[in-house]
Protein backbone atom coordinates (compact mmCIF):
# COMPACT_ATOMS: atom_id res chain seq x y z
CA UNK A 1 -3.31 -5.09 12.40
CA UNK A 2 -6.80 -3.52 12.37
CA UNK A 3 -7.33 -3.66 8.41
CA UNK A 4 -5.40 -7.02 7.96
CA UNK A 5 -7.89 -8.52 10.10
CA UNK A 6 -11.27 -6.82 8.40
CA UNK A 7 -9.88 -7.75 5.71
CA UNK A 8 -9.53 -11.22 6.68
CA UNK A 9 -12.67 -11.07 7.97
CA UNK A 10 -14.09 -9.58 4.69
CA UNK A 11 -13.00 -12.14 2.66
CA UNK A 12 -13.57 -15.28 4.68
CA UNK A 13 -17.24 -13.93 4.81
CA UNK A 14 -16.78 -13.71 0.46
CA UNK A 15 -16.00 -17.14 0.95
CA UNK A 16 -18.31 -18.32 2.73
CA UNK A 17 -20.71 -16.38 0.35
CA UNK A 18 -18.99 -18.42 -3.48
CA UNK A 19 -19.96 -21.58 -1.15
CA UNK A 20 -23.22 -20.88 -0.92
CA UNK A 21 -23.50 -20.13 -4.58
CA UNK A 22 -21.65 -23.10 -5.36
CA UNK A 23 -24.33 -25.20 -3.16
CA UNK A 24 -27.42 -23.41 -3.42
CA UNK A 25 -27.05 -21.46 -6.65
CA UNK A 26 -26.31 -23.84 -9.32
CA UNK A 27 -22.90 -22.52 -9.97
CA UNK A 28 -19.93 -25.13 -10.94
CA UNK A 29 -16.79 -24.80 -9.01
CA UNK A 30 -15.27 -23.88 -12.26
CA UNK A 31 -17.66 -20.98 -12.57
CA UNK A 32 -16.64 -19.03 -10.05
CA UNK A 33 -13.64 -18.40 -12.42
CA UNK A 34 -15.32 -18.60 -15.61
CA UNK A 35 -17.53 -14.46 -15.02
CA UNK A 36 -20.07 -16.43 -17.13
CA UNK A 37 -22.68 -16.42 -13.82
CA UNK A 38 -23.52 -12.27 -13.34
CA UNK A 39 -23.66 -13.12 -9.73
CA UNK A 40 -20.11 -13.84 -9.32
CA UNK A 41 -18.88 -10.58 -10.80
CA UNK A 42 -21.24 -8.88 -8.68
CA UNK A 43 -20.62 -10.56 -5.14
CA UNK A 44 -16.77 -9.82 -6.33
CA UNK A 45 -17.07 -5.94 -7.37
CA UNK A 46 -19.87 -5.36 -3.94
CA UNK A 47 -16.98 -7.44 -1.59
CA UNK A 48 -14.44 -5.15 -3.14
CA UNK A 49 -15.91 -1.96 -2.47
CA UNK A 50 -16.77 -3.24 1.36
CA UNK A 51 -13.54 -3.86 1.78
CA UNK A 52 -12.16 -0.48 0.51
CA UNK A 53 -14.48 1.14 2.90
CA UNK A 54 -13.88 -0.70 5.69
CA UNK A 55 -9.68 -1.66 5.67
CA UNK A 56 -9.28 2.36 4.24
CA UNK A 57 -10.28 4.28 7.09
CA UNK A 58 -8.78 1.31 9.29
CA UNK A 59 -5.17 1.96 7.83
CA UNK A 60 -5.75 5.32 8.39
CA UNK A 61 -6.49 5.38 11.99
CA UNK A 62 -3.56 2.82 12.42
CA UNK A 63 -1.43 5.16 10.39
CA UNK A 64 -2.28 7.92 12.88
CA UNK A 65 -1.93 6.17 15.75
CA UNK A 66 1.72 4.65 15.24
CA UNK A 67 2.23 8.48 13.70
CA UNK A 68 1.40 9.17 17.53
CA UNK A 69 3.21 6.78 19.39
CA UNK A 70 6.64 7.95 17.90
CA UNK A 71 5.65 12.12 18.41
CA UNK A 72 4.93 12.46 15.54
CA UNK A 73 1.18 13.90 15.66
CA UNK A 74 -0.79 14.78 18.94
CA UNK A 75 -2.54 12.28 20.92
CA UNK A 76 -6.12 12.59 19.94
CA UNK A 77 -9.37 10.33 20.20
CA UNK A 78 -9.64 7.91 17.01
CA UNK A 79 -13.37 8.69 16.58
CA UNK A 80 -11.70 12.28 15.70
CA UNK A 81 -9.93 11.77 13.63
CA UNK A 82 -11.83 9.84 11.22
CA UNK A 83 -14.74 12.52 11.49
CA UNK A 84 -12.15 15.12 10.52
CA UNK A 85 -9.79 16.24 8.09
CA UNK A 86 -12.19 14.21 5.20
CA UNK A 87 -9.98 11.06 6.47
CA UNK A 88 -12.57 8.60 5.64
CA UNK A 89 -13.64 10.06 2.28
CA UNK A 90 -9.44 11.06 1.80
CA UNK A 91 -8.24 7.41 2.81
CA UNK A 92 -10.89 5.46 0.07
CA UNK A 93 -9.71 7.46 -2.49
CA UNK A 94 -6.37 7.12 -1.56
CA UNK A 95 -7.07 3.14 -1.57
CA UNK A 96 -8.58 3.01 -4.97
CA UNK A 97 -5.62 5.30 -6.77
CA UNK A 98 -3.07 3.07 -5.02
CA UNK A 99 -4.89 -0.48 -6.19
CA UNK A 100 -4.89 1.06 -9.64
CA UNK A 101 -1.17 1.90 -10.06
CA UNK A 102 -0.31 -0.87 -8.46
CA UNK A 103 -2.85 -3.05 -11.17
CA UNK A 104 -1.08 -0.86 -13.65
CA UNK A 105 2.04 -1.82 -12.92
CA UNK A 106 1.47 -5.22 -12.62
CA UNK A 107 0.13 -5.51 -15.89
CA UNK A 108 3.64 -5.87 -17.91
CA UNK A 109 5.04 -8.82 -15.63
CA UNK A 110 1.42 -10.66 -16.55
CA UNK A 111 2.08 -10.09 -19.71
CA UNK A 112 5.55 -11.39 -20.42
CA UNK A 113 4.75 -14.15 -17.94
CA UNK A 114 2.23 -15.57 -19.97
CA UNK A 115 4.54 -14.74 -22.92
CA UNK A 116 7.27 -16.87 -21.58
CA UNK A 117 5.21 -20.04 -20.51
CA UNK A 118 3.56 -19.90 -23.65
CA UNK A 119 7.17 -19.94 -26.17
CA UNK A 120 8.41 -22.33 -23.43
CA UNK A 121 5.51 -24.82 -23.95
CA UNK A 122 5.55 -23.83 -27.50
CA UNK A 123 8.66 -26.09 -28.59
CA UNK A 124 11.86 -26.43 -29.47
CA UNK A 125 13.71 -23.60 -31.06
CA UNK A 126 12.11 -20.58 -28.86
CA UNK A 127 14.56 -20.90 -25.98
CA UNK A 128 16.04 -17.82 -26.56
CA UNK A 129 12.97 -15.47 -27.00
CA UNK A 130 11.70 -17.20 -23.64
CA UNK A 131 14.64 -16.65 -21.83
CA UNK A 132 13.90 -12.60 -22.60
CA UNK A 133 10.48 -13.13 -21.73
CA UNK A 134 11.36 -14.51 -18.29
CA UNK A 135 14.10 -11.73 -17.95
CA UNK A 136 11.84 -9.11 -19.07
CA UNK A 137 9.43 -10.62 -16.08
CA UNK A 138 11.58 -10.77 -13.13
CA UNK A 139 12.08 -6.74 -14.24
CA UNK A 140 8.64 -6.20 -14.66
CA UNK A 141 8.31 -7.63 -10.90
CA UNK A 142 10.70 -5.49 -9.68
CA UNK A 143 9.00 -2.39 -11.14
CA UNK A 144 6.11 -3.59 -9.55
CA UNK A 145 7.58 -4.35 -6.23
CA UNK A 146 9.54 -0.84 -6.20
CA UNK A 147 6.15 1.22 -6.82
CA UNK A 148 4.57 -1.14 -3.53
CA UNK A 149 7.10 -0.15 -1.59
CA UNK A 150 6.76 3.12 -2.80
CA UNK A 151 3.06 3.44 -2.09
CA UNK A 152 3.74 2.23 1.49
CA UNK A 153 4.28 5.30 2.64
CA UNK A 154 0.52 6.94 1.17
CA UNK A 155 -1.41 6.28 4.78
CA UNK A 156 1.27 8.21 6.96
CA UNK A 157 1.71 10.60 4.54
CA UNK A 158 -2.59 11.26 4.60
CA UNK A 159 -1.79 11.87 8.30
CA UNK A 160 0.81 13.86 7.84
CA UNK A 161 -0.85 16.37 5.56
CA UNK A 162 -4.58 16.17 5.97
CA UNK A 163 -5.09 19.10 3.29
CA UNK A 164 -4.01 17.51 0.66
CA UNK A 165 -6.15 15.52 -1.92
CA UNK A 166 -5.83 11.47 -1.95
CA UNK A 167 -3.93 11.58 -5.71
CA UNK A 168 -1.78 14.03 -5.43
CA UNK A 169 -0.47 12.22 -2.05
CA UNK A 170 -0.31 9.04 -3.77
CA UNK A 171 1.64 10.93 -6.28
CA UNK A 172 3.73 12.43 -4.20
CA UNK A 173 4.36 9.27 -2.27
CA UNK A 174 6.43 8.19 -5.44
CA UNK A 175 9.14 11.00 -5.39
CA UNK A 176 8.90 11.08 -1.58
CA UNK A 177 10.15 7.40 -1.22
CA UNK A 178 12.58 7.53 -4.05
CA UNK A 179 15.82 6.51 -2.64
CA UNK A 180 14.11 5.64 0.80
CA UNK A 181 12.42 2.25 -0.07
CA UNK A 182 15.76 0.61 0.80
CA UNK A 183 14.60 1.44 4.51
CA UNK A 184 11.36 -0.11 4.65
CA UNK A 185 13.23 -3.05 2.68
CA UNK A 186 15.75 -3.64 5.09
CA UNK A 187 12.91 -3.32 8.28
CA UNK A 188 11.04 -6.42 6.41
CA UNK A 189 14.86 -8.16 6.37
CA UNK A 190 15.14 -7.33 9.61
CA UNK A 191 11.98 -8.96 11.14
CA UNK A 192 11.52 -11.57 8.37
CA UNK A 193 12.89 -14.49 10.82
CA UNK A 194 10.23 -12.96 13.75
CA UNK A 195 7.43 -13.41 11.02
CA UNK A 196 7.78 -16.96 9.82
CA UNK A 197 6.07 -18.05 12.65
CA UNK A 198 2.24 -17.56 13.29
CA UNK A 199 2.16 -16.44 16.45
CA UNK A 200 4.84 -14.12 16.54
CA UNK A 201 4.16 -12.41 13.14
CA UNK A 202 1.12 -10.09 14.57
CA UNK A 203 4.14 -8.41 16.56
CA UNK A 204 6.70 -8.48 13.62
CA UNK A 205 4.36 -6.83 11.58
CA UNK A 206 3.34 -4.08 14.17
CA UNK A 207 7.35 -3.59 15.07
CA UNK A 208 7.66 -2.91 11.46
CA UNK A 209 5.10 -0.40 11.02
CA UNK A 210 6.34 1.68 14.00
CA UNK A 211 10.01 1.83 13.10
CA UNK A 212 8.17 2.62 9.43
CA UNK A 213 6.09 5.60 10.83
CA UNK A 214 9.30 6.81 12.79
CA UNK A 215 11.22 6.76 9.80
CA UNK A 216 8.46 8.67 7.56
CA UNK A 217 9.06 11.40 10.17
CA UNK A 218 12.60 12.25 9.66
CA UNK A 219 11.66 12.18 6.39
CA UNK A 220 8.98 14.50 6.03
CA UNK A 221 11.04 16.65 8.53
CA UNK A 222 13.37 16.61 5.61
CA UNK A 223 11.38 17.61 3.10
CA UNK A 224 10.04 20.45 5.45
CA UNK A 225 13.57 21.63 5.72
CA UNK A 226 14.26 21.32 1.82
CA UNK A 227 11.16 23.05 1.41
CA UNK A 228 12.15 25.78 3.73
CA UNK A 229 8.65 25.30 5.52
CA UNK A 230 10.52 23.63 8.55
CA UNK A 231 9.25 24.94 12.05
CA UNK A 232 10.27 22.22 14.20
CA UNK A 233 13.49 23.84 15.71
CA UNK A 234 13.83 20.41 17.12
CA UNK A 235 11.48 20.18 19.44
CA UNK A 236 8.61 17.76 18.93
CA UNK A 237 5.85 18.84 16.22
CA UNK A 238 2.54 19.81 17.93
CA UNK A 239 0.29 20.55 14.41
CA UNK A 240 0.77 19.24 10.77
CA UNK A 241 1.02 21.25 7.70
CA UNK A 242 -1.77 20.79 5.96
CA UNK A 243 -0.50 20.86 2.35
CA UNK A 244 2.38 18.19 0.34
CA UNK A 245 6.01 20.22 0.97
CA UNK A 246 7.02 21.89 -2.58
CA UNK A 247 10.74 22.04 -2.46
CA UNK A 248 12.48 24.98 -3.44
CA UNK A 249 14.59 25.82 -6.86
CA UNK A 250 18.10 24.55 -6.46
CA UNK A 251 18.37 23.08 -2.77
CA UNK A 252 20.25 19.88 -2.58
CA UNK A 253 19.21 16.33 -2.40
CA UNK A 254 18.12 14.07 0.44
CA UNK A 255 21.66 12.49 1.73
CA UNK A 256 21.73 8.72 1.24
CA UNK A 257 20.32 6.43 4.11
């Protein structure tokens, strides 16, 4: 919950800052939207990169501290562990790669969105090509959605192998949760009816990130094993590799969860 609420934080204090401007600085409610005021691009971009250094090291330290809870890493003080391993300077750039891909990816869906409000509006005689449009959307969306469900597993995996650099762990995320993102799919189904409600959605949302780091541990463990760099015997994992698991030529594939 730690970065949800800076980032809450964060951007109630933006708010209260495009108010001001709005007020004080001359600005039209309508130019806020508009980029035409350099102030507004500039309170934006300086809010952004606050945020990125604030919620990033956050979601790190929450990452290792569920990671802990289930065994997964040793117990140790959270001032640690930011100062080490590069986590602060590893979890930003970690956060920036991840906002990018997902920007990337959502850049399609925007596109045929528009594309299909604009031959729907358009008039008679395009309600074929704007039927594809909208198609070719909802699959653009669920690219998109795949790839965040994907990249939900970058902050555990940063704690799981501190020596490896923030892209290549965002890029290994992607293989990593390939046929696993049903899991952390079915642990949002499973809570969604706990979540609707204000007051009990803190708790949902912590529930879910536990089971979530508990189940990024088997998997890593199998990885380890495909990658024949396994040393857990069974018993519960006192260090972390420090570099991404390479597996080797011709083992088999992760069963089927």
């Amino acid at each position: 919950m730690l970065p949800f609420i800076a980032g809450l934080l964060l951007r109630s204090a933006e708010g209260f800052v495009y108010t001001m401007l709005v007020y004080f600085g001359g600005i039209e409610p309508l130019g806020l939207f508009s980029g035409r005021n350099p102030a507004v691009p500039l309170t934006a971009s300086a809010f952004t990169i606050v945020r990125w250094a604030a919620c990033a090291p956050l979601g790190y330290v929450t990452a290792y501290r569920l990671s802990a809870i289930c065994g997964c890493v040793p117990e140790r003080p959270l001032f640690d562990v930011l100062t080490e391993d590069h986590a602060i300077r590893r979890s930003i750039a970690a956060q920036f790669w991840v906002k990018l891909f997902s920007l990337l990816a959502l850049v399609p869906a925007v596109f045929f969105g528009i594309t299909a409000y604009s031959l729907f509006v358009s008039g008679r005689g395009q309600g074929l090509p704007a039927l594809h449009a909208a198609v070719l959307t909802v699959m653009s969306l669920g690219i998109w959605a795949a790839l965040k469900l994907s990249l939900a597993a970058v902050p555990f995996l940063l704690v799981r192998y501190p020596g490896s650099p923030a892209l290549r762990t965002v890029l290994y995320s992607l293989r990593f949760m390939s046929g696993r993102r049903s899991i952390l799919l079915k642990l949002y189904l499973i809570f969604l009816p706990e979540s609707l409600t204000a007051v009990a959605a803190p708790f949902a949302a912590a529930r879910i990130k536990t089971a979530f780091a508990l189940s990024i541990d088997i998997f890593t463990k199998e990885e380890d094993y495909l990658a024949g760099t396994d040393t857990d015997r069974g018993h519960r994992r006192t260090d972390r590799p420090a570099k991404l698991p390479r597996r080797k030529k011709g083992s088999f594939k992760t069963a089927p969860h």
